[in-house]
PDB file of N, CA and C in Angstrom:
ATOM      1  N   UNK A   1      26.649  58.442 -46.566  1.00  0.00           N
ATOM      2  CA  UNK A   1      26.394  57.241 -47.325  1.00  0.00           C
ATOM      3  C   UNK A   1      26.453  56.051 -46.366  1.00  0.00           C
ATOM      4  N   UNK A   2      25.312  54.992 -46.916  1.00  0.00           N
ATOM      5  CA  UNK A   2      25.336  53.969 -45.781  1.00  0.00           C
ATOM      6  C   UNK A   2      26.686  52.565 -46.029  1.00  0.00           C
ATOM      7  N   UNK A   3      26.632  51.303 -45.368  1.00  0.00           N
ATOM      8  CA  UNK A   3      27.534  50.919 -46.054  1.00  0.00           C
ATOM      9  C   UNK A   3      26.608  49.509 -46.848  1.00  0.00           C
ATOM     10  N   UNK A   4      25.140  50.308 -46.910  1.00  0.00           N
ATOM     11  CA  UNK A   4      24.416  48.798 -47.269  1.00  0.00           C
ATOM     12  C   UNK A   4      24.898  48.207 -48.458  1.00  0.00           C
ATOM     13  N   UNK A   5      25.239  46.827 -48.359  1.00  0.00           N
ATOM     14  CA  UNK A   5      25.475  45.829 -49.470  1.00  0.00           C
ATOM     15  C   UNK A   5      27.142  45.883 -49.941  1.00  0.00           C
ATOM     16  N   UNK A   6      27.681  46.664 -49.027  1.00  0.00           N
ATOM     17  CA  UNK A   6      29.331  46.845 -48.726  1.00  0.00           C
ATOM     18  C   UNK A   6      30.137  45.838 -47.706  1.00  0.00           C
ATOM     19  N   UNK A   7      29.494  45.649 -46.898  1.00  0.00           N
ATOM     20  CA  UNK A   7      29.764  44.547 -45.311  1.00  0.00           C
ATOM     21  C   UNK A   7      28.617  44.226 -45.065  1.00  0.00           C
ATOM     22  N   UNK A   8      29.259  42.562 -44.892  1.00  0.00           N
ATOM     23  CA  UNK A   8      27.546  41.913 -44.141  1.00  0.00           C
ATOM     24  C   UNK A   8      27.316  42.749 -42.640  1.00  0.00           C
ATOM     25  N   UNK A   9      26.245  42.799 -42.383  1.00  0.00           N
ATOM     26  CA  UNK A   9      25.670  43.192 -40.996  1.00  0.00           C
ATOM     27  C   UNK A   9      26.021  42.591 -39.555  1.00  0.00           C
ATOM     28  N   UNK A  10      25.998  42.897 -38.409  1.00  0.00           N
ATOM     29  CA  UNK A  10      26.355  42.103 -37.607  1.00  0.00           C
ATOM     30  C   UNK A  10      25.794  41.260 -37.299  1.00  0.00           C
ATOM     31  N   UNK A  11      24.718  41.023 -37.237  1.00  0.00           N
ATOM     32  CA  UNK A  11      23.562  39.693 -36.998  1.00  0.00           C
ATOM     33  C   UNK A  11      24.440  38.724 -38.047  1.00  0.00           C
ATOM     34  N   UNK A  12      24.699  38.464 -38.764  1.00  0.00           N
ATOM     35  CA  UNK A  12      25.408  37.352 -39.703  1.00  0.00           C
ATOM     36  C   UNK A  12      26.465  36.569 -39.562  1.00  0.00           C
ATOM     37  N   UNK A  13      26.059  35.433 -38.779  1.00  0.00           N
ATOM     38  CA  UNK A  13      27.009  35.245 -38.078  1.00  0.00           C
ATOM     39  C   UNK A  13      28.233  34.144 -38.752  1.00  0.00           C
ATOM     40  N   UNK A  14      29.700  34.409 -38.742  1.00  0.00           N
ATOM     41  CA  UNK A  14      30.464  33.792 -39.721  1.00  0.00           C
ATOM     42  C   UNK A  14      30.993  34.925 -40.830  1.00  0.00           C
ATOM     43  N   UNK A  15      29.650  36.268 -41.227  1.00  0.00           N
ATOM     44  CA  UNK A  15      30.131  37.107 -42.417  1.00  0.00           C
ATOM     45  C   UNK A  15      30.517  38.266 -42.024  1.00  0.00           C
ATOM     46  N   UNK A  16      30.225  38.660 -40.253  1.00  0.00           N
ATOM     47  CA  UNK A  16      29.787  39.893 -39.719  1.00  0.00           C
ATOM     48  C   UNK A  16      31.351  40.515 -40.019  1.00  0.00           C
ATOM     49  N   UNK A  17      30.703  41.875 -40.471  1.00  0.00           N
ATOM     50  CA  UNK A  17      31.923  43.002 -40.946  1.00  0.00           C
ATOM     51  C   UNK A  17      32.967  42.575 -41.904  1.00  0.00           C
ATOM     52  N   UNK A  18      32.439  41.417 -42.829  1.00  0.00           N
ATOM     53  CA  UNK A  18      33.623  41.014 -44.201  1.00  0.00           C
ATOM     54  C   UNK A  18      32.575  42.308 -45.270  1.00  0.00           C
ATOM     55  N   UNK A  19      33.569  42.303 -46.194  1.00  0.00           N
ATOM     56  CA  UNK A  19      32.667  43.116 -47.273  1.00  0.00           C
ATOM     57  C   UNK A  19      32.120  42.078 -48.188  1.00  0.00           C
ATOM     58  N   UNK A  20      31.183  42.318 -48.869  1.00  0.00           N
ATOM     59  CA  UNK A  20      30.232  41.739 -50.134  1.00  0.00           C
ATOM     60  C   UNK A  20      30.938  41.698 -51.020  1.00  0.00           C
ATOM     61  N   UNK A  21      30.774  40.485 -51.729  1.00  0.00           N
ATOM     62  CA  UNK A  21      31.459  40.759 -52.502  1.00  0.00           C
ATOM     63  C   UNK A  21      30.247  41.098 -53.996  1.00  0.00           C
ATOM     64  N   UNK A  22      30.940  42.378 -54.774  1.00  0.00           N
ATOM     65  CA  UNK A  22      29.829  42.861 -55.407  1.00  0.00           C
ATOM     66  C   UNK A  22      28.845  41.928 -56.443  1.00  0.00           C
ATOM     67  N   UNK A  23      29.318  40.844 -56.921  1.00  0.00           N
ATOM     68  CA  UNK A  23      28.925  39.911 -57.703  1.00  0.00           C
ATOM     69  C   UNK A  23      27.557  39.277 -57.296  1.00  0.00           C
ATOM     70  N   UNK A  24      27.378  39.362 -55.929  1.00  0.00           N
ATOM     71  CA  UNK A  24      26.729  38.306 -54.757  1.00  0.00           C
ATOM     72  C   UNK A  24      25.621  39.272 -54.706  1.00  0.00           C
ATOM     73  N   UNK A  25      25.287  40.810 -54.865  1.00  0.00           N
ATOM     74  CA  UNK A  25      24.089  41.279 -55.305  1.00  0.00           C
ATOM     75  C   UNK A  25      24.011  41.704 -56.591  1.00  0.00           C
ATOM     76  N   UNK A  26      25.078  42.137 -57.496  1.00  0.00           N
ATOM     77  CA  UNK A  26      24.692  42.805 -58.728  1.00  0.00           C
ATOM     78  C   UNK A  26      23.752  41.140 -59.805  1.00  0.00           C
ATOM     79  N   UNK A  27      24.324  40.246 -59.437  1.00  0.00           N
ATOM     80  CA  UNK A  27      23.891  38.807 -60.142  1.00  0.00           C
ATOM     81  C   UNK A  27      22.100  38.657 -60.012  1.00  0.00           C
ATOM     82  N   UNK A  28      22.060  38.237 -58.904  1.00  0.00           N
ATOM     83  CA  UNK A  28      20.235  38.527 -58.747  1.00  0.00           C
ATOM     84  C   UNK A  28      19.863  39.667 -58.784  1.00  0.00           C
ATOM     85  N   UNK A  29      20.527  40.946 -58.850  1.00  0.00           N
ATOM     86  CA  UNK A  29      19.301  41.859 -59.309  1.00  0.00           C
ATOM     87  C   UNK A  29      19.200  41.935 -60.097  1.00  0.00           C
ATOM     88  N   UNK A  30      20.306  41.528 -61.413  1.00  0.00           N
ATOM     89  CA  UNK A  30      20.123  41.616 -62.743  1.00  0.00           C
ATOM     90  C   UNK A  30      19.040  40.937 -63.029  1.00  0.00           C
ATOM     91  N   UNK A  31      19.260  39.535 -62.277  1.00  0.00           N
ATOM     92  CA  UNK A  31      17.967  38.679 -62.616  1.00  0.00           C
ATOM     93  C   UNK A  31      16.557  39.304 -62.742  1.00  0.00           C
ATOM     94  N   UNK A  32      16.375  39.387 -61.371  1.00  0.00           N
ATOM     95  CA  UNK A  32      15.000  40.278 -60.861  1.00  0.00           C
ATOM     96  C   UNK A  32      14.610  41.043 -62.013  1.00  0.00           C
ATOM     97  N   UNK A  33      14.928  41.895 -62.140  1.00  0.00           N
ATOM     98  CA  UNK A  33      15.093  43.133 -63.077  1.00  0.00           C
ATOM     99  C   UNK A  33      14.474  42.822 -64.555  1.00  0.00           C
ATOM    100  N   UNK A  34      15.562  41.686 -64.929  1.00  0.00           N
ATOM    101  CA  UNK A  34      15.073  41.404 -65.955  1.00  0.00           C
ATOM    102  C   UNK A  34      13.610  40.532 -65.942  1.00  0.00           C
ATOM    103  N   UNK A  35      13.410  39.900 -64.628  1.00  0.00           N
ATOM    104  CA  UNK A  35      12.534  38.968 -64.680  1.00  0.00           C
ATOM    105  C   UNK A  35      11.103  39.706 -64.355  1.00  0.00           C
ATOM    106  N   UNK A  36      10.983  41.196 -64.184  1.00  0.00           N
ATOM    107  CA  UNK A  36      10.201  42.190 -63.682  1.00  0.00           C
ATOM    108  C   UNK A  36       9.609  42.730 -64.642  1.00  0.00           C
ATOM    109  N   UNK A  37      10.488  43.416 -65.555  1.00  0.00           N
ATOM    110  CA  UNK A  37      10.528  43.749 -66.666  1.00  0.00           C
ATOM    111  C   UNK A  37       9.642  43.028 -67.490  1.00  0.00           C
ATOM    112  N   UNK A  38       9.836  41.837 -67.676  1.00  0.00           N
ATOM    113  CA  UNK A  38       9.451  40.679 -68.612  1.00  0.00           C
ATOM    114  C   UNK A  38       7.596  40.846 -68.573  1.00  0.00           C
ATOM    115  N   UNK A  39       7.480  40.263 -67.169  1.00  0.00           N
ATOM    116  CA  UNK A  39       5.919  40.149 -66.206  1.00  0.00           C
ATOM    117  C   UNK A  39       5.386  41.214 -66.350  1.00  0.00           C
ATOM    118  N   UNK A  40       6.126  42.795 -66.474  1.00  0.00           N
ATOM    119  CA  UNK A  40       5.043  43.696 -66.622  1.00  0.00           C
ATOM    120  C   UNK A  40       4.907  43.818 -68.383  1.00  0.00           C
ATOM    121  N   UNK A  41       5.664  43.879 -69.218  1.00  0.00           N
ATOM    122  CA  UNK A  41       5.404  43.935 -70.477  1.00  0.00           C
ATOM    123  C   UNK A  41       4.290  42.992 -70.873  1.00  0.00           C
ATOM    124  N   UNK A  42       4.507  41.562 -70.303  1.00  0.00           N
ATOM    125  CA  UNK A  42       3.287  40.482 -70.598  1.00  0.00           C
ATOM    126  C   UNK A  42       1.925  40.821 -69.875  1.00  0.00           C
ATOM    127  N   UNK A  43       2.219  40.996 -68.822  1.00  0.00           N
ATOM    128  CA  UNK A  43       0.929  41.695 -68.568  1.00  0.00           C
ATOM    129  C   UNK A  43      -0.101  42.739 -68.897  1.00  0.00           C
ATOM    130  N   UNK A  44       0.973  43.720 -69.338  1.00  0.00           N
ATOM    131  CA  UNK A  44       0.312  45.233 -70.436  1.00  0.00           C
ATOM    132  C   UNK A  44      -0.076  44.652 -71.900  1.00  0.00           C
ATOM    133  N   UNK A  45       0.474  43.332 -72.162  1.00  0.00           N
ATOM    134  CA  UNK A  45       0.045  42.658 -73.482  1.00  0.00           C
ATOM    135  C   UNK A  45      -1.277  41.970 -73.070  1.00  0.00           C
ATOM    136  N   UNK A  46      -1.143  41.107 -71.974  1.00  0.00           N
ATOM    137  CA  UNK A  46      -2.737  40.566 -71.790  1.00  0.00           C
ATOM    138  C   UNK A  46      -3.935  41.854 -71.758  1.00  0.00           C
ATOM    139  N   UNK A  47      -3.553  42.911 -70.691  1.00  0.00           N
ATOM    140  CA  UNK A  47      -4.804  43.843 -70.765  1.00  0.00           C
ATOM    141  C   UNK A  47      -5.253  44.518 -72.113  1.00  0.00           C
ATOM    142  N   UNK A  48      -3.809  44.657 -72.650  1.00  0.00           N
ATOM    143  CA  UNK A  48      -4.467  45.086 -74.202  1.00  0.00           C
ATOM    144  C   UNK A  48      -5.403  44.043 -75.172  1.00  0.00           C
ATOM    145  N   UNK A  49      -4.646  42.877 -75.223  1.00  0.00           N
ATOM    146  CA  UNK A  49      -5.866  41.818 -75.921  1.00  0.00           C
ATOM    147  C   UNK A  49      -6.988  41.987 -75.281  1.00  0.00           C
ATOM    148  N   UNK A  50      -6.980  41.650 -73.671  1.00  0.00           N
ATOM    149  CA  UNK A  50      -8.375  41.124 -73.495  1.00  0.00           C
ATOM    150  C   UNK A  50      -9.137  42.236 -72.857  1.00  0.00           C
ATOM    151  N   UNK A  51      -8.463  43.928 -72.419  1.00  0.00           N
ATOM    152  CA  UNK A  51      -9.551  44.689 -72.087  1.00  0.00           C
ATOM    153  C   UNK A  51      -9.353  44.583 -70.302  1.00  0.00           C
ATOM    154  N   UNK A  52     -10.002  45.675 -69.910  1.00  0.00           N
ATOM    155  CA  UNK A  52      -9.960  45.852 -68.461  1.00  0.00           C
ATOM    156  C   UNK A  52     -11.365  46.370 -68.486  1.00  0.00           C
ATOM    157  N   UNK A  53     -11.877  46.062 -67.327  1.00  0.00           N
ATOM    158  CA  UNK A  53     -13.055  46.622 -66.441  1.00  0.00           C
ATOM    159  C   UNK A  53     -12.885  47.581 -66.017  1.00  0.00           C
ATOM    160  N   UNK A  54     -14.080  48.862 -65.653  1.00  0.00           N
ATOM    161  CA  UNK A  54     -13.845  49.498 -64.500  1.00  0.00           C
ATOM    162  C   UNK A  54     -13.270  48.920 -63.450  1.00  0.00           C
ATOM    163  N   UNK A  55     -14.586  48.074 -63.036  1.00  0.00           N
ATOM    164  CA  UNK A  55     -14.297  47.726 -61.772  1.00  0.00           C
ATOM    165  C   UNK A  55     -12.767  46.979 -61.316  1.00  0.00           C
ATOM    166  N   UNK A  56     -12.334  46.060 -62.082  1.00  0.00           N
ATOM    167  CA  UNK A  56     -10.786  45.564 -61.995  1.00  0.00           C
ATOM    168  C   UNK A  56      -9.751  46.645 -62.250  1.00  0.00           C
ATOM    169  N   UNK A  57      -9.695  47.928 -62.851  1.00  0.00           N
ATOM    170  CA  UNK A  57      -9.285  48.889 -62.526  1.00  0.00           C
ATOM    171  C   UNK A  57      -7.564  49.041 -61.654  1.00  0.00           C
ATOM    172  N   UNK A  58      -8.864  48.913 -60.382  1.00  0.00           N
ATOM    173  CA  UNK A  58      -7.993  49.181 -58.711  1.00  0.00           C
ATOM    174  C   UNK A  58      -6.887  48.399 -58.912  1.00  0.00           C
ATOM    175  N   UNK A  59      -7.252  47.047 -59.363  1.00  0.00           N
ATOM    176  CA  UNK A  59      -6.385  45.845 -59.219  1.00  0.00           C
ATOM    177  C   UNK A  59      -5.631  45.755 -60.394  1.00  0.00           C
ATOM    178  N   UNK A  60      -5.819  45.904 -61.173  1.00  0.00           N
ATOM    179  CA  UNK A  60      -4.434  45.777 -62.822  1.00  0.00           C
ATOM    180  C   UNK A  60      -3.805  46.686 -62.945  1.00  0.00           C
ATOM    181  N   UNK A  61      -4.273  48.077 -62.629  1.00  0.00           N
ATOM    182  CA  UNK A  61      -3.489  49.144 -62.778  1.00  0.00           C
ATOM    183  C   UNK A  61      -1.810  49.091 -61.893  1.00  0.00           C
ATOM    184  N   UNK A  62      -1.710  48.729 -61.337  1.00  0.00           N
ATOM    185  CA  UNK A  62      -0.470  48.659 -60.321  1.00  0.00           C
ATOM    186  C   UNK A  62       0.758  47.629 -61.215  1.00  0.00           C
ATOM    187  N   UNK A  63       0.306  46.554 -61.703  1.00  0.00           N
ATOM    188  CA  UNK A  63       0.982  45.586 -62.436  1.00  0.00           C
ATOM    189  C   UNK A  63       1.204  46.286 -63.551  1.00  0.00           C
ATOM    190  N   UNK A  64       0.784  47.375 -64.056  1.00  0.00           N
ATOM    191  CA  UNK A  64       1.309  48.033 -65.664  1.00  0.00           C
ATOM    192  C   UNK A  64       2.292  48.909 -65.120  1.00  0.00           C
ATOM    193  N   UNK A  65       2.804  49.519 -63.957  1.00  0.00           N
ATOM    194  CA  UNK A  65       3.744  49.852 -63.803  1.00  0.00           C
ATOM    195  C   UNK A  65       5.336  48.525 -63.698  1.00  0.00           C
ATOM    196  N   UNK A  66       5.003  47.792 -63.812  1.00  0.00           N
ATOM    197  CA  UNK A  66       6.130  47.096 -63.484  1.00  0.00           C
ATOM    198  C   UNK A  66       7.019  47.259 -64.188  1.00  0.00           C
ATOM    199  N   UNK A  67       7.037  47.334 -65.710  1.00  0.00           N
ATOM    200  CA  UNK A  67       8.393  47.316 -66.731  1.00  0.00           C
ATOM    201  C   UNK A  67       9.629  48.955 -65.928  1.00  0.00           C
ATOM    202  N   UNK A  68       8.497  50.410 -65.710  1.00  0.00           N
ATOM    203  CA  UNK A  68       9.313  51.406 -64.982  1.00  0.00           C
ATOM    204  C   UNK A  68      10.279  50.569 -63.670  1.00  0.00           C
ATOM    205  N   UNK A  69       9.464  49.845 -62.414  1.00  0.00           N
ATOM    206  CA  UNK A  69      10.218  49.247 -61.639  1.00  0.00           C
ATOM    207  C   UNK A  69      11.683  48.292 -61.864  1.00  0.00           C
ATOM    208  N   UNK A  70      11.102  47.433 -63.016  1.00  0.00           N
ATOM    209  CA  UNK A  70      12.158  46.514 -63.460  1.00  0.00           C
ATOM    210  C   UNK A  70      13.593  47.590 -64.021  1.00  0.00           C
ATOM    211  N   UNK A  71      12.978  48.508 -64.942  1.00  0.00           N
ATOM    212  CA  UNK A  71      14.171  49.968 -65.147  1.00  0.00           C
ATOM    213  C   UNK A  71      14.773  50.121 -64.148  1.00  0.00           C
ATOM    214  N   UNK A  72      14.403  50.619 -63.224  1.00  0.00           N
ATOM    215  CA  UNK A  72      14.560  51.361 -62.225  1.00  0.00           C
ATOM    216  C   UNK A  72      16.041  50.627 -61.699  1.00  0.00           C
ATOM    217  N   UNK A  73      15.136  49.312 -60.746  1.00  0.00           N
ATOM    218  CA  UNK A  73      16.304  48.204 -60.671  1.00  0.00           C
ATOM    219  C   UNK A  73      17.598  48.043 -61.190  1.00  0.00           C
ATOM    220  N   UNK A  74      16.747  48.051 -62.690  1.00  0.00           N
ATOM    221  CA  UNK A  74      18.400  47.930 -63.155  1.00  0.00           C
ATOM    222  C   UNK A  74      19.160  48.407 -63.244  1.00  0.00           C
ATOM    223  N   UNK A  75      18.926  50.016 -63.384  1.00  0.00           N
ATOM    224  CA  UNK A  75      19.622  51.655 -63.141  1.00  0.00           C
ATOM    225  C   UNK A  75      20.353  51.223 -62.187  1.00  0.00           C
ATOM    226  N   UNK A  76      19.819  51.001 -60.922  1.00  0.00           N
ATOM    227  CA  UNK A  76      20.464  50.816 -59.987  1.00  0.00           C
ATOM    228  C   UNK A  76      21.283  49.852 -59.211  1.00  0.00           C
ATOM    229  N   UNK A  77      21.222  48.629 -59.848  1.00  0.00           N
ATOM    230  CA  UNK A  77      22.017  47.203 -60.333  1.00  0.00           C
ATOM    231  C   UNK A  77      23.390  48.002 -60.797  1.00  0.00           C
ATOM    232  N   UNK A  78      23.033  48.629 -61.815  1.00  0.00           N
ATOM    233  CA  UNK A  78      24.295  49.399 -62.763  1.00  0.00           C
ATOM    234  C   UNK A  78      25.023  50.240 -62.067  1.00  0.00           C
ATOM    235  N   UNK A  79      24.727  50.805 -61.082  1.00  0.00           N
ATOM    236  CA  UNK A  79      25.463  52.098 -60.438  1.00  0.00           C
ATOM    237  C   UNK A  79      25.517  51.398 -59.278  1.00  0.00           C
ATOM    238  N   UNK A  80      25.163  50.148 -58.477  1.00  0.00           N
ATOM    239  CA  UNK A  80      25.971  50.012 -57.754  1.00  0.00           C
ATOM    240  C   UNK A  80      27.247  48.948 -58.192  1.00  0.00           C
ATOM    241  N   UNK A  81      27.130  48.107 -59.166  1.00  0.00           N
ATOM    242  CA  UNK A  81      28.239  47.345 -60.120  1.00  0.00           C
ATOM    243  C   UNK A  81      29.596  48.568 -59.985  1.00  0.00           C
ATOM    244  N   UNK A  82      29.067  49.545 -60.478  1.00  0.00           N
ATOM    245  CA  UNK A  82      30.015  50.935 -60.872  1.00  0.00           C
ATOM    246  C   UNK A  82      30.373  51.257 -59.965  1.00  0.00           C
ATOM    247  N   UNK A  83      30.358  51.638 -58.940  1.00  0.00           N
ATOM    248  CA  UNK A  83      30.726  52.090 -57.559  1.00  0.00           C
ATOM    249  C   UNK A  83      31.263  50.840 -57.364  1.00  0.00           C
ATOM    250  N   UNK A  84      31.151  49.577 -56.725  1.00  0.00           N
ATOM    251  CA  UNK A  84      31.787  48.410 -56.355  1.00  0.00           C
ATOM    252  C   UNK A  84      32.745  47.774 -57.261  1.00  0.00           C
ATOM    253  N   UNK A  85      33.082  48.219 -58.252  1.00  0.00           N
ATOM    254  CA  UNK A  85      33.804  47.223 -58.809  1.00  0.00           C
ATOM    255  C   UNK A  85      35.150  48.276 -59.376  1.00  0.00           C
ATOM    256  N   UNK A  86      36.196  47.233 -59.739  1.00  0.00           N
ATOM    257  CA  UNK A  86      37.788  48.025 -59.585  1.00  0.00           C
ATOM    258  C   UNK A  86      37.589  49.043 -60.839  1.00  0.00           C
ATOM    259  N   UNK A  87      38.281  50.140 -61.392  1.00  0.00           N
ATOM    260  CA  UNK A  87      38.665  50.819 -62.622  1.00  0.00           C
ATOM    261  C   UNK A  87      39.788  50.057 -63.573  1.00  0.00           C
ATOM    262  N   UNK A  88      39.178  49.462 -64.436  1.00  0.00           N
ATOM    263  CA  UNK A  88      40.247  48.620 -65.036  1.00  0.00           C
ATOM    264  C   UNK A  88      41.843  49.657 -65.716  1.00  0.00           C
ATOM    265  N   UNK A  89      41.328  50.456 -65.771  1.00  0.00           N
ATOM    266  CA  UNK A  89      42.680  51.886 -66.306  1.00  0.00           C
ATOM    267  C   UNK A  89      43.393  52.042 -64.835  1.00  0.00           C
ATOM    268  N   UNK A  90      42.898  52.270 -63.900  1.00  0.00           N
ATOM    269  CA  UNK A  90      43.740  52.749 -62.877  1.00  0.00           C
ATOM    270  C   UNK A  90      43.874  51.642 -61.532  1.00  0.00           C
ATOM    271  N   UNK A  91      43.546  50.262 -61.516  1.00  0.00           N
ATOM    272  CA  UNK A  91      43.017  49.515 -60.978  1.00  0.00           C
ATOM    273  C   UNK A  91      42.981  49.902 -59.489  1.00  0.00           C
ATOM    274  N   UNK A  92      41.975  51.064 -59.289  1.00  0.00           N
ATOM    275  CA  UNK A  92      41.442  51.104 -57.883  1.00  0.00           C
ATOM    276  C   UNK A  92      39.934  51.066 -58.296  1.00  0.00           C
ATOM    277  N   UNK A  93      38.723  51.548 -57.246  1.00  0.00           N
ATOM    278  CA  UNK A  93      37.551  51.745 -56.915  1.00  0.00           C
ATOM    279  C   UNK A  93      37.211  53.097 -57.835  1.00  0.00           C
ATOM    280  N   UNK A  94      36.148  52.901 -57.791  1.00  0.00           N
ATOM    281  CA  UNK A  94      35.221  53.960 -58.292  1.00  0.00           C
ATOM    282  C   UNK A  94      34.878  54.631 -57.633  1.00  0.00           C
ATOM    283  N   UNK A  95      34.512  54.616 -56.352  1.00  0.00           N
ATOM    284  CA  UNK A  95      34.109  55.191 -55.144  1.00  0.00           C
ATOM    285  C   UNK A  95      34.482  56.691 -55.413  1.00  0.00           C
ATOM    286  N   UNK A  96      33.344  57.296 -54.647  1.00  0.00           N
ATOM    287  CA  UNK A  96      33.740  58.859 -54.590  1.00  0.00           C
ATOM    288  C   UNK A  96      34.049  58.918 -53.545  1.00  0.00           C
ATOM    289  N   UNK A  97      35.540  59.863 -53.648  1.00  0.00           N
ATOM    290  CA  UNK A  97      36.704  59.834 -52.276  1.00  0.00           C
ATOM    291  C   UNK A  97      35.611  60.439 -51.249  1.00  0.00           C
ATOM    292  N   UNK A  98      35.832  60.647 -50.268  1.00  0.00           N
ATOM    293  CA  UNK A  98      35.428  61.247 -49.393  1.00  0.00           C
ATOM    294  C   UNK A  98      35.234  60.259 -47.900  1.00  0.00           C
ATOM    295  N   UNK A  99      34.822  60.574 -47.250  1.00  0.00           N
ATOM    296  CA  UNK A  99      34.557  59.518 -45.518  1.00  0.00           C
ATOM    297  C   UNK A  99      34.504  58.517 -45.872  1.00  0.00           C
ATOM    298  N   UNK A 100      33.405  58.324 -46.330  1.00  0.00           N
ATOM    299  CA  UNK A 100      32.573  57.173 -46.686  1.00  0.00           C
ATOM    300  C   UNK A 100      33.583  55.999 -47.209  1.00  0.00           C
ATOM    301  N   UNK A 101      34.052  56.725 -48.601  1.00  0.00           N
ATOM    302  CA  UNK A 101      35.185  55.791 -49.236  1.00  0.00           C
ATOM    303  C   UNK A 101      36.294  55.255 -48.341  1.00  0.00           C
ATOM    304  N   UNK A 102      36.996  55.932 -47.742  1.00  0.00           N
ATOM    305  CA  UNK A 102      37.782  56.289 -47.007  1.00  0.00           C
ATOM    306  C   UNK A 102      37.537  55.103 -45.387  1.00  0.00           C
ATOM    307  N   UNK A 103      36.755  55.073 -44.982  1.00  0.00           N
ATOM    308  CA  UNK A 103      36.105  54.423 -44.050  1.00  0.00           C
ATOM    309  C   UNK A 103      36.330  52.468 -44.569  1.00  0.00           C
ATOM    310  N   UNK A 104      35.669  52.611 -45.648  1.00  0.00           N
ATOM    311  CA  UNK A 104      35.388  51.558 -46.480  1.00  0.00           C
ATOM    312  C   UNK A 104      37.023  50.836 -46.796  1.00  0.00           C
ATOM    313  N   UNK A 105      37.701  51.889 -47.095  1.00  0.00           N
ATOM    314  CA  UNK A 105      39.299  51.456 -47.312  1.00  0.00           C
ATOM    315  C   UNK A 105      39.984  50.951 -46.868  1.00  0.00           C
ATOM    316  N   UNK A 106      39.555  51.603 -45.140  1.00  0.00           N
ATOM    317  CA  UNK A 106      40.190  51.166 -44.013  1.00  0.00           C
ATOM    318  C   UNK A 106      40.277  49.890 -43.536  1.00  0.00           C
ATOM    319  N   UNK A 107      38.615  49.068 -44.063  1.00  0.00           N
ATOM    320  CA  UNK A 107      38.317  47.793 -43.263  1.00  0.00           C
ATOM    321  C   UNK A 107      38.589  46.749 -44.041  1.00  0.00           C
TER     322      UNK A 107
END
C-alpha cells in the first residue's frame, strides 16, 4: 500500500513528511463528486430532449458516462474517510494492521 494522501510528499516544502490531514482531501472530493454527478445527469437530460447525431456520437457519448465516474469518486471519497479517520468505539484507526499501518504509526 502506498502512502498517497497519508504524508505530504517531499517536494512540499514546509509540509514534507507531516501527514494529511484526512478532511483536506475527503472535503473536495465530496465536492467533485457531487459536482460530476450533477453535469453528467444534466447532460443525459439535454441529449434526451434534444437527440444526438450520428455524427456527434464520438463526442457526447463520453459525457453520459459521467454520473458512473462521479459514483465511483465517491465510493472512494468514502473508503478513504474510513481508513483515515479514528473508530469512535475504540478510538484508534481503521487501518488494516499490517506494514503499511504499522509504518504509518510510527511517523
Amino acid at each position: 500500500m502506498q502512502r498517497w494522501g497519508e504524508v505530504f510528499p517531499r517536494w512540499m516544502i514546509g509540509l514534507a513528511g507531516r501527514r494529511v490531514p484526512p478532511m483536506l482531501a475527503v472535503v473536495p472530493a465530496s465536492l467533485v463528486s457531487v459536482l460530476v454527478t450533477a453535469a453528467g445527469f444534466m447532460y443525459i437530460r439535454l441529449v434526451t430532449v434534444n437527440g444526438v447525431s450520428v455524427k456527434d456520437l464520438a463526442a457526447m457519448l463520453p459525457e453520459t458516462i459521467w454520473p458512473l465516474w462521479g459514483g465511483a469518486l465517491l465510493v472512494a471519497t468514502i473508503a478513504y474517510w474510513w481508513r483515515r479517520t479514528a473508530c469512535p468505539a475504540c478510538d484508534s484507526g481503521r487501518a488494516v494492521s499490517g506494514k503499511a499501518s504499522q509504518e504509518a504509526e510510527s511517523r
